[in-house]
C-alpha atoms as a PDB file:
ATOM      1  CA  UNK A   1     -12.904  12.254 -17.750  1.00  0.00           C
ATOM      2  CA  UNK A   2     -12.189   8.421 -17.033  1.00  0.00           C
ATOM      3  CA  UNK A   3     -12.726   7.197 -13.340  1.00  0.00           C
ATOM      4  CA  UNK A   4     -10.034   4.708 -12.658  1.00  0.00           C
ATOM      5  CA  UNK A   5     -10.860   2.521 -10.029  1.00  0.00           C
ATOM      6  CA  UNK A   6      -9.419  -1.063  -8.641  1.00  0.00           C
ATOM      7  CA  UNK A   7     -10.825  -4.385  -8.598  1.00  0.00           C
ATOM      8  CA  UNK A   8     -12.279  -5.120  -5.020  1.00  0.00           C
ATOM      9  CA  UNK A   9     -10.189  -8.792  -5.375  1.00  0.00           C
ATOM     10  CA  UNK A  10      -7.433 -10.015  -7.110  1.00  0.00           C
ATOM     11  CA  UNK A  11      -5.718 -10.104 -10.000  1.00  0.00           C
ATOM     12  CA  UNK A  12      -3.221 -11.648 -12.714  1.00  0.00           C
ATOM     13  CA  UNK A  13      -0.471  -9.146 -12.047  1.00  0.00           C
ATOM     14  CA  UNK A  14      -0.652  -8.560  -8.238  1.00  0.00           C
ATOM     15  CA  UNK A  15      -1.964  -9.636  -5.129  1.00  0.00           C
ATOM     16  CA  UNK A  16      -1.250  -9.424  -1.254  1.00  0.00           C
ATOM     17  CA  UNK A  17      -2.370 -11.528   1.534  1.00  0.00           C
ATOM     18  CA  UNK A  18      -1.322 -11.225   5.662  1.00  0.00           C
ATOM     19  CA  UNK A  19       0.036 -13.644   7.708  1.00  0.00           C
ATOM     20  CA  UNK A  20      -2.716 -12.891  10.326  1.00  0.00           C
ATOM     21  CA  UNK A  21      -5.277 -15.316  10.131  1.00  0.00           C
ATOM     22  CA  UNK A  22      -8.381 -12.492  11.336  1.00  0.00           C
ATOM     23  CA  UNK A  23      -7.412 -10.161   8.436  1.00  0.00           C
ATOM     24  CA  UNK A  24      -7.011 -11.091   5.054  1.00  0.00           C
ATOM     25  CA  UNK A  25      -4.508  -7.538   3.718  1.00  0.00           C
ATOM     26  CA  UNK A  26      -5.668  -5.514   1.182  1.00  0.00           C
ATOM     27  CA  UNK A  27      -6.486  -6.512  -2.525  1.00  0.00           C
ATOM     28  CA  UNK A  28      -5.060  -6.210  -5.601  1.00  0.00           C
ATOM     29  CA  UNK A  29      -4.629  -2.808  -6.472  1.00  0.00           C
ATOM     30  CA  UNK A  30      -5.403  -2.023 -10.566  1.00  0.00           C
ATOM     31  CA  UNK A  31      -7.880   0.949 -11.283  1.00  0.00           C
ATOM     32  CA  UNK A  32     -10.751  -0.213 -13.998  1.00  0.00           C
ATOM     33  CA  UNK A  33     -13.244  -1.526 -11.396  1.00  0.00           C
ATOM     34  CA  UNK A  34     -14.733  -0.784  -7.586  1.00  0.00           C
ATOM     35  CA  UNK A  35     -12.831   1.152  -5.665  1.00  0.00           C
ATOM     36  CA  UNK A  36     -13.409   0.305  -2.235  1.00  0.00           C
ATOM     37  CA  UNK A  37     -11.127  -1.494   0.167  1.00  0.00           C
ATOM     38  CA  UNK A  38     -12.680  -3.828   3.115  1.00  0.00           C
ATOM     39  CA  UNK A  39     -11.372  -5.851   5.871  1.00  0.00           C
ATOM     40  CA  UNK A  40     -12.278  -9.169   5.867  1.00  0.00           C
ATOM     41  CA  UNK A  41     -13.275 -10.415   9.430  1.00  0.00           C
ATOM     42  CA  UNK A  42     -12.621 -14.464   9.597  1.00  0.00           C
ATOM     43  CA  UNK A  43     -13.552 -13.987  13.444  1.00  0.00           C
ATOM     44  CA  UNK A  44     -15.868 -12.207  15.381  1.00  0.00           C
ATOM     45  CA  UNK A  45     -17.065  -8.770  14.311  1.00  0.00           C
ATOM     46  CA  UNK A  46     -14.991  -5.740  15.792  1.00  0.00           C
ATOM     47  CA  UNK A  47     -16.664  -3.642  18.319  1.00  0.00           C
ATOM     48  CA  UNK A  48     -19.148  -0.941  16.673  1.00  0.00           C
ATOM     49  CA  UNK A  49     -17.596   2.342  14.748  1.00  0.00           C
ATOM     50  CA  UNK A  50     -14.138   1.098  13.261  1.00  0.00           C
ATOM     51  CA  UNK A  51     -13.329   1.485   9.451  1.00  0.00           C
ATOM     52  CA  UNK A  52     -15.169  -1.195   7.753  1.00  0.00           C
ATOM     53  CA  UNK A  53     -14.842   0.025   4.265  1.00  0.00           C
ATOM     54  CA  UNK A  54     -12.435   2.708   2.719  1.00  0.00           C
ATOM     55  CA  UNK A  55     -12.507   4.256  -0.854  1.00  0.00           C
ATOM     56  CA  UNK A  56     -11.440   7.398  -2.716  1.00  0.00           C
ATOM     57  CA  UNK A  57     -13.618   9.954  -4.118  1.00  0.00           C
ATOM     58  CA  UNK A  58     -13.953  13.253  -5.563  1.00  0.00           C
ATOM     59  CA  UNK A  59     -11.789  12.877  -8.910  1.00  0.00           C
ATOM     60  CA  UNK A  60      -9.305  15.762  -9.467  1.00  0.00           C
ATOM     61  CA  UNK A  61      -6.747  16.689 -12.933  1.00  0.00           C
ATOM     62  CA  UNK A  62      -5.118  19.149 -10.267  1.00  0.00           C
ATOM     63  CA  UNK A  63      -1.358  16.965  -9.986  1.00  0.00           C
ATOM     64  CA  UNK A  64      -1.159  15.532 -13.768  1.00  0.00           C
ATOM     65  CA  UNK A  65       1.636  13.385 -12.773  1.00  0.00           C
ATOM     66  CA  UNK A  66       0.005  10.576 -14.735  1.00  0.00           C
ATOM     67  CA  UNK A  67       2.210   7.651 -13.228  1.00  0.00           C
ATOM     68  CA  UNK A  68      -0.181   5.614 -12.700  1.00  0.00           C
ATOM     69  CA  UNK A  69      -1.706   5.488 -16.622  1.00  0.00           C
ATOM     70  CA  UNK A  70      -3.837   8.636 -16.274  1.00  0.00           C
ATOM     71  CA  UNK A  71      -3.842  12.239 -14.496  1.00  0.00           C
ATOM     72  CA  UNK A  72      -7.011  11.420 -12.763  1.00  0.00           C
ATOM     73  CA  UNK A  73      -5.968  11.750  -8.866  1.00  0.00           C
ATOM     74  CA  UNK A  74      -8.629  12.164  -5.821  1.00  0.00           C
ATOM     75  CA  UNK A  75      -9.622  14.786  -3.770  1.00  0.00           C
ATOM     76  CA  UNK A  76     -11.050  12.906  -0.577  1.00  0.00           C
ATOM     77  CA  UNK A  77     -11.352   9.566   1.174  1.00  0.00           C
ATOM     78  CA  UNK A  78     -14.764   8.239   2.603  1.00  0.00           C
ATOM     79  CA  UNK A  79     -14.324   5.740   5.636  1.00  0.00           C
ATOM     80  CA  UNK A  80     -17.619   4.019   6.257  1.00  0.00           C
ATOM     81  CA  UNK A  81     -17.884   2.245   9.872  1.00  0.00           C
ATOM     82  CA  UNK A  82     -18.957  -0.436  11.491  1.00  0.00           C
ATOM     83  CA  UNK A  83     -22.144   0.969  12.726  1.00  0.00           C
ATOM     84  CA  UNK A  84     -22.860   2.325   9.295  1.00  0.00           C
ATOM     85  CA  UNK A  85     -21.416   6.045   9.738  1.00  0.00           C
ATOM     86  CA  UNK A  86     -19.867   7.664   7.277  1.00  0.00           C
ATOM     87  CA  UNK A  87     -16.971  10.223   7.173  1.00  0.00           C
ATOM     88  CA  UNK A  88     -15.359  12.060   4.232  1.00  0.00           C
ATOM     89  CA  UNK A  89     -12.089  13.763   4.554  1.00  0.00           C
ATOM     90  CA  UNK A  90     -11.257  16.176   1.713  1.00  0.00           C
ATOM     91  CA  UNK A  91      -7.407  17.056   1.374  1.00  0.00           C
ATOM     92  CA  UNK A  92      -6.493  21.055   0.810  1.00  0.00           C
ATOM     93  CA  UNK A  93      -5.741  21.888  -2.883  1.00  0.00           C
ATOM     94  CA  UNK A  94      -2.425  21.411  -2.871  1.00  0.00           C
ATOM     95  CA  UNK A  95      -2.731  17.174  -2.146  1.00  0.00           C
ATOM     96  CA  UNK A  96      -4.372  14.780  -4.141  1.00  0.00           C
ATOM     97  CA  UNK A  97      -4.153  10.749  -3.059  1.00  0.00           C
ATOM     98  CA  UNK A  98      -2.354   9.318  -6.069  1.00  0.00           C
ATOM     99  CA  UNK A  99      -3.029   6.004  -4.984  1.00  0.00           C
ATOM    100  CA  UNK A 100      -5.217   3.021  -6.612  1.00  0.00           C
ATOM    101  CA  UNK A 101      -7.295   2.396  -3.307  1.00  0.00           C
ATOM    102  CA  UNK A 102      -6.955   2.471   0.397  1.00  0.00           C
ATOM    103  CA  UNK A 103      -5.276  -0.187   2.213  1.00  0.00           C
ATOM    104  CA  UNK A 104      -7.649  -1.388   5.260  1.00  0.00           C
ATOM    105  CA  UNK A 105      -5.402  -2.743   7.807  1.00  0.00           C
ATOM    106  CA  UNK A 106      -4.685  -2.687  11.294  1.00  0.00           C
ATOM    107  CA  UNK A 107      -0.989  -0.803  11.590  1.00  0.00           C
ATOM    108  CA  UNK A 108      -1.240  -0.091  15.134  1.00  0.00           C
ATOM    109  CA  UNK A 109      -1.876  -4.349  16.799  1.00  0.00           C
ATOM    110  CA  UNK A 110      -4.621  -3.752  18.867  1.00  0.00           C
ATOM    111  CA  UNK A 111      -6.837  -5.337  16.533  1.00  0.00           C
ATOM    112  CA  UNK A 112      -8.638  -2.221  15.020  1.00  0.00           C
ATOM    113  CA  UNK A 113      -8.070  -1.630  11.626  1.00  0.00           C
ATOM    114  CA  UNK A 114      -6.552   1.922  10.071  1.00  0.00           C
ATOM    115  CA  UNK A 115      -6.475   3.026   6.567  1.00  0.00           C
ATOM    116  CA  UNK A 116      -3.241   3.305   4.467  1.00  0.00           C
ATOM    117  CA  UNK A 117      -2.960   5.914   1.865  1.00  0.00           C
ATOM    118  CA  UNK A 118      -0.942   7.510  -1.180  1.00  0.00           C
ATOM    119  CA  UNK A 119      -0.681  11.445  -0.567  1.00  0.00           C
ATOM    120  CA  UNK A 120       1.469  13.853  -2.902  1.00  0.00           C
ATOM    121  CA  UNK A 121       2.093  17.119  -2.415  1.00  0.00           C
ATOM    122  CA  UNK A 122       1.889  20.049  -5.704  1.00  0.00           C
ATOM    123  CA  UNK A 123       5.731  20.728  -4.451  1.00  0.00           C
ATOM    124  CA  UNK A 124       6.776  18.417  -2.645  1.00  0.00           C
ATOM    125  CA  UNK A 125       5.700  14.684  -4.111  1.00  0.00           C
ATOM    126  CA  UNK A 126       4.540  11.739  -2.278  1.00  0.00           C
ATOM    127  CA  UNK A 127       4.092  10.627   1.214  1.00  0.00           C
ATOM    128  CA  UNK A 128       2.355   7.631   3.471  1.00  0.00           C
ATOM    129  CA  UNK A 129      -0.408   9.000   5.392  1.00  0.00           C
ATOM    130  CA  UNK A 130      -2.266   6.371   7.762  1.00  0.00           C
ATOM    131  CA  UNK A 131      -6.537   7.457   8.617  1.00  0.00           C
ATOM    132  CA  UNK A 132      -8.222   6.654  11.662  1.00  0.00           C
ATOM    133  CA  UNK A 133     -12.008   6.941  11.636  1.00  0.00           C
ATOM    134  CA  UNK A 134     -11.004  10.529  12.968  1.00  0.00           C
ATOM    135  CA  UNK A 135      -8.767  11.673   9.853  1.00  0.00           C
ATOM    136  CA  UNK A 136      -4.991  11.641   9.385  1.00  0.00           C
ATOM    137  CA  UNK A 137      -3.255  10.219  12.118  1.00  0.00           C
ATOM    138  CA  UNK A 138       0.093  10.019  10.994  1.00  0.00           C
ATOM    139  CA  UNK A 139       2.165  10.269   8.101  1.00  0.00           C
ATOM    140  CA  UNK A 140       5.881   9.999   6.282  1.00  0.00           C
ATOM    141  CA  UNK A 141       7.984  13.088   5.396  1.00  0.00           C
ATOM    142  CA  UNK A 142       7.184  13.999   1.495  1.00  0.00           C
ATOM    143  CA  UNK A 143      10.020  12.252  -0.695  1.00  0.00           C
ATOM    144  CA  UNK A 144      10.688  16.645  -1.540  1.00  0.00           C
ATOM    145  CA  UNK A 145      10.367  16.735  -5.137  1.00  0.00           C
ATOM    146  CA  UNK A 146       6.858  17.170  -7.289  1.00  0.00           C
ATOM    147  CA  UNK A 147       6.181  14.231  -9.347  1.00  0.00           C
ATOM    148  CA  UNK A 148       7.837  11.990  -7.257  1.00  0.00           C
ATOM    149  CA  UNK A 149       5.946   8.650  -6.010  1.00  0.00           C
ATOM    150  CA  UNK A 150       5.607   5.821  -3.914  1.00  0.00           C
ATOM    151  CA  UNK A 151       4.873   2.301  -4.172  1.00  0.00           C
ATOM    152  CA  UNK A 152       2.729   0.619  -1.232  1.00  0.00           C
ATOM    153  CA  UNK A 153       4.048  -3.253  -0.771  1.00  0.00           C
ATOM    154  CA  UNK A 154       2.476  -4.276   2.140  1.00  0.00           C
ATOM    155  CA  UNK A 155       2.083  -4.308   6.227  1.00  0.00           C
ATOM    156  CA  UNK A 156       2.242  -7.011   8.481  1.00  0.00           C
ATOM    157  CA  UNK A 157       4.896  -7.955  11.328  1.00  0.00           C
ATOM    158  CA  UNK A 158       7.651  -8.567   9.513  1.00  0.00           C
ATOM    159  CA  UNK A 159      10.657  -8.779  12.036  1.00  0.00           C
ATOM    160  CA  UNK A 160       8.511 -11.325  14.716  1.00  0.00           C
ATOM    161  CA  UNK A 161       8.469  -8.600  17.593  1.00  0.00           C
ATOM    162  CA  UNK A 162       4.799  -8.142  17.306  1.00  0.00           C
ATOM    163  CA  UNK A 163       4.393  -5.049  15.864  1.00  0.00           C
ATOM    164  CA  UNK A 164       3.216  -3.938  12.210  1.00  0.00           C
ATOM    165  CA  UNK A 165       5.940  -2.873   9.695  1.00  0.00           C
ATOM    166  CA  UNK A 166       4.755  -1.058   6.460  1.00  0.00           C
ATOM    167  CA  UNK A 167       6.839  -1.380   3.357  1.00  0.00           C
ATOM    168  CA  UNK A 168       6.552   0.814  -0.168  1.00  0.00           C
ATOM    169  CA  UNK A 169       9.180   1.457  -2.596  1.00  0.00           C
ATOM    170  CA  UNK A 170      10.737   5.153  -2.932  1.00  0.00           C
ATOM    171  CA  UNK A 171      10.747   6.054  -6.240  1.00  0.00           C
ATOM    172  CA  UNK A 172      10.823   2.910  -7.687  1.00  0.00           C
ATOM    173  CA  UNK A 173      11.634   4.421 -11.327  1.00  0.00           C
ATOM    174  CA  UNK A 174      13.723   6.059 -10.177  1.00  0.00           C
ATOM    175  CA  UNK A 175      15.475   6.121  -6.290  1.00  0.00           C
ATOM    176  CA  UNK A 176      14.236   1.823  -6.000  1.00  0.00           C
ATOM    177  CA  UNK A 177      14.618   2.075  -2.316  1.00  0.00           C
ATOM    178  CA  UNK A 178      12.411  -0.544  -0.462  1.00  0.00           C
ATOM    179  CA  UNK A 179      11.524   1.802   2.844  1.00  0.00           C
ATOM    180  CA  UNK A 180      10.407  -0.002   5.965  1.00  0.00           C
ATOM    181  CA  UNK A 181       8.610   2.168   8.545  1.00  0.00           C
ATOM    182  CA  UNK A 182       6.480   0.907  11.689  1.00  0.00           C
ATOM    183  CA  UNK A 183       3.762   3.359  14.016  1.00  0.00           C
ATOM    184  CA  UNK A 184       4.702   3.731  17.181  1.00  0.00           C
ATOM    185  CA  UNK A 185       3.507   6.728  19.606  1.00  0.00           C
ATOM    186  CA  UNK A 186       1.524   8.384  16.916  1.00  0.00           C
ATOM    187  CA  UNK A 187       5.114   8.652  14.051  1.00  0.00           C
ATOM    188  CA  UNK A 188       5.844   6.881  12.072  1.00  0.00           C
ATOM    189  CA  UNK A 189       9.745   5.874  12.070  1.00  0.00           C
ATOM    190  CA  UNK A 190      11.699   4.051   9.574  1.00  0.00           C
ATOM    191  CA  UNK A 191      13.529   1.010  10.509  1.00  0.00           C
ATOM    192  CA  UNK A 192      15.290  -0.126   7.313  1.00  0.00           C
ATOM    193  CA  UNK A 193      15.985   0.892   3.981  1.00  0.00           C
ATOM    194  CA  UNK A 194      17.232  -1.549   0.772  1.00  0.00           C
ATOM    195  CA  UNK A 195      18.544  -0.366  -2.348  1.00  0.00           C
ATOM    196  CA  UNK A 196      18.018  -1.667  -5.853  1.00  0.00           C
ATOM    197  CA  UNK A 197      14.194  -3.063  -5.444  1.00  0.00           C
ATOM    198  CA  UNK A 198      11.314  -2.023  -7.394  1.00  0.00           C
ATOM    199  CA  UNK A 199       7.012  -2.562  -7.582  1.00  0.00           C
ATOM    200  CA  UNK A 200       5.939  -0.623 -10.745  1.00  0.00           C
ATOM    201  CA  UNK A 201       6.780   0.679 -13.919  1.00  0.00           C
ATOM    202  CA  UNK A 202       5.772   3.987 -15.320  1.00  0.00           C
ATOM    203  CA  UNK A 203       2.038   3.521 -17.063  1.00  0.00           C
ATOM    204  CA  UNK A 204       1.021   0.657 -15.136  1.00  0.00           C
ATOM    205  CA  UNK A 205      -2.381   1.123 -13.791  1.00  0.00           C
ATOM    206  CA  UNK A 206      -1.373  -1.909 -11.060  1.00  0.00           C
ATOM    207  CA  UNK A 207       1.316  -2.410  -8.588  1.00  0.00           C
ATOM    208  CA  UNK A 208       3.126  -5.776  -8.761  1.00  0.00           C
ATOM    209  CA  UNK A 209       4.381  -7.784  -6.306  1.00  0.00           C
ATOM    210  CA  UNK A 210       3.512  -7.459  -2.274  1.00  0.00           C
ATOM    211  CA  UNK A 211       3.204 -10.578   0.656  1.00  0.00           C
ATOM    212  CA  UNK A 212       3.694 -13.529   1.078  1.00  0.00           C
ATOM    213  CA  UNK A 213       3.990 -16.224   4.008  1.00  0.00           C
ATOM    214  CA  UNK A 214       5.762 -19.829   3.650  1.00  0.00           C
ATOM    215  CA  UNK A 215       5.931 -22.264   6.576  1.00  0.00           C
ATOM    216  CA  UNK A 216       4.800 -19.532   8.780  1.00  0.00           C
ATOM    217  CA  UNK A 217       7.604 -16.630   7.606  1.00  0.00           C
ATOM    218  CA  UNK A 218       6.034 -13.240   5.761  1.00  0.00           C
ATOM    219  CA  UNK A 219       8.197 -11.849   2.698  1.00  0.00           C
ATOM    220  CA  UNK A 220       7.990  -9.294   0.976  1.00  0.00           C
ATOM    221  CA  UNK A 221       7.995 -10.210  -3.076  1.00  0.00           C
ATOM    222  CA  UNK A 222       9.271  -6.858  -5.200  1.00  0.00           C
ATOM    223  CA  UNK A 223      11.099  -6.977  -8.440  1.00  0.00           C
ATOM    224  CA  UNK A 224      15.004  -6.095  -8.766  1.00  0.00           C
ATOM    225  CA  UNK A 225      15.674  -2.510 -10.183  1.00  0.00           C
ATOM    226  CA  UNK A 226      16.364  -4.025 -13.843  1.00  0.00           C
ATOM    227  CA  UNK A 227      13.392  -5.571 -13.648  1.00  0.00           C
ATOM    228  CA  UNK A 228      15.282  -9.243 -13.884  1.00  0.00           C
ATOM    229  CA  UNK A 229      14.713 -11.218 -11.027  1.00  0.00           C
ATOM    230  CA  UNK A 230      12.052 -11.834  -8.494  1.00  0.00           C
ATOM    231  CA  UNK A 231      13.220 -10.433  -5.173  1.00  0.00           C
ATOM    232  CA  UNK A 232      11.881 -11.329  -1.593  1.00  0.00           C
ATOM    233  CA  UNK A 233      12.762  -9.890   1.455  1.00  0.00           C
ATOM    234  CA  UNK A 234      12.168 -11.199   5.324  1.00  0.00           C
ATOM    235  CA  UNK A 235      14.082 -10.626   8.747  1.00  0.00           C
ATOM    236  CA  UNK A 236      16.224 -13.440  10.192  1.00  0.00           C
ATOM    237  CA  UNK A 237      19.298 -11.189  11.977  1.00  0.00           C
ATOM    238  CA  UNK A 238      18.455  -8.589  10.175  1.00  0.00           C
ATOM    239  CA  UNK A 239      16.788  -8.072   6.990  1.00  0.00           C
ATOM    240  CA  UNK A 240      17.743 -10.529   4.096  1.00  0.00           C
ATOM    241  CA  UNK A 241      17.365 -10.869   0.254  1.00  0.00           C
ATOM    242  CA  UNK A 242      16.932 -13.601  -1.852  1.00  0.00           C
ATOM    243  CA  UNK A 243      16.791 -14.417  -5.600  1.00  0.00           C
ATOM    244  CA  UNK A 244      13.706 -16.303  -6.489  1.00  0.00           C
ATOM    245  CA  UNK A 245      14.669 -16.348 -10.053  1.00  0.00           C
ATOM    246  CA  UNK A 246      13.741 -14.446 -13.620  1.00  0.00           C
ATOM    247  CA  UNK A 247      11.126 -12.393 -13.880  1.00  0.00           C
ATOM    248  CA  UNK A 248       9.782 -13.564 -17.286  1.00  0.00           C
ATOM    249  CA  UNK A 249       6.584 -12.089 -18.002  1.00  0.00           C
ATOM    250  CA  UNK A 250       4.014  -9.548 -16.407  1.00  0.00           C
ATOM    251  CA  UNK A 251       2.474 -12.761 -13.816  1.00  0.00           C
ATOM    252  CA  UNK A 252       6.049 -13.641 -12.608  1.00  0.00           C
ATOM    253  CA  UNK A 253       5.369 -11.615  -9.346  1.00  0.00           C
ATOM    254  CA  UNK A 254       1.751 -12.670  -9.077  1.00  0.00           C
ATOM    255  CA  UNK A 255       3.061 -16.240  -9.266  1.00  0.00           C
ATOM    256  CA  UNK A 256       5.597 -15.827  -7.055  1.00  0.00           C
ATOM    257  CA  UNK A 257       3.147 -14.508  -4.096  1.00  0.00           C
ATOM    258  CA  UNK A 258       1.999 -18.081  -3.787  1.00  0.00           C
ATOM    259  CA  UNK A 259       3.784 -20.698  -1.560  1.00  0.00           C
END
């Protein structure tokens, strides 16, 4: 049974980055190497006992969706912490995290990282689950059907109001609904919702696309549903598309993440 696991930094085909200078946001996210995700800290260290490092474990065949290039899901998560701790939290047998790696990044902005995660259900499909170093402390509705995904993009304050929006595409074989949730009181609520926008194609072991920021404004970089154009998305009045041009070859959306 193959382990797929992601590179620990970037890649040809993807990449994201955050417009907040003390985290850089999570790598790019292909499975064929280390599987851990890590915040990087450009200022001081974080008080003692948040998530430091995040990575799946306990390989599963138990949801042989295979959209992600093999039926290899995971059965747990292991959060190690600042002060060296570590905790594993196994999901019931009917979840698996169909995911690539956890996402470390702070959703909440109070400066403390959480962990963003891939769940699906045996009946019910996927969902966005966010860890604390205590387990599961919120999550997104299942999408309702088995074998149906989602597509992280990114999180970072999108709209200016200082708080962190999370983005992933619904479906994006299928539905191509960019979703845009944010955390607030311990739920997760969603704020926006485009039509027509995609991040992956069936078989890919890598998600394309995710953030970007220009002269100081964060976009989101996705594909349109034909798989065309290069798509990015910010708020100015409200949230806006634009047409960065053809997508021509499997690097157009890793090019376009760069200013």
């Amino acid at each position: 049974m193959r382990r797929r696991m992601p590179r620990s930094s970037g890649g040809m085909r993807c990449g994201f980055k955050s417009p907040r200078p003390a985290v850089r946001f999570w790598p790019c996210r292909v499975r064929g190497a280390l599987m851990v995700a890590s915040l990087w800290l450009a200022g001081p260290a974080l008080a003692a006992e948040t998530i430091a490092t995040a990575r799946y474990t306990d390989p599963t065949t138990r949801y042989p969706h295979g959209v992600l290039g093999d039926r290899i899901e995971w059965g747990s998560i292991e959060l190690t912490l600042s002060g060296g701790t570590r905790r594993i939290f196994t999901l019931p047998d009917h979840l698996v995290f169909e995911d690539l790696a956890p996402r470390v990044v702070d959703v909440t902005g109070d400066g403390l990282p959480e962990v963003i995660t891939v769940e699906s259900d045996a009946q019910h499909g996927a969902r966005l689950a966010i860890y604390g170093p205590h387990g599961r402390m919120a999550a997104t509705p299942h999408i309702g059907t088995r074998f149906r995904w989602l597509a992280p993009v990114s999180a970072a304050d999108l709209d200016g109001d200082g708080h962190i929006e999370i983005a992933y595409v619904d479906r994006p074989h299928l539905a191509k609904i960019l979703r845009i949730w944010r955390l607030a009181g311990g739920q997760l609520s969603e704020i926006s919702a485009l039509p027509g926008l995609t991040n992956h194609r069936i078989g890919d072991d890598f998600i394309s696309g995710g953030l970007r920021t220009c002269d100081g404004q964060p976009e989101l970089i996705v594909a349109s549903a034909d798989w065309q154009r290069i798509i990015a998305i910010h708020h100015e009045d409200g949230w806006r598309t634009r047409d960065l041009g053809p997508l021509t070859d499997d690097n157009s959306l890793a090019r376009a993440l760069t200013c």
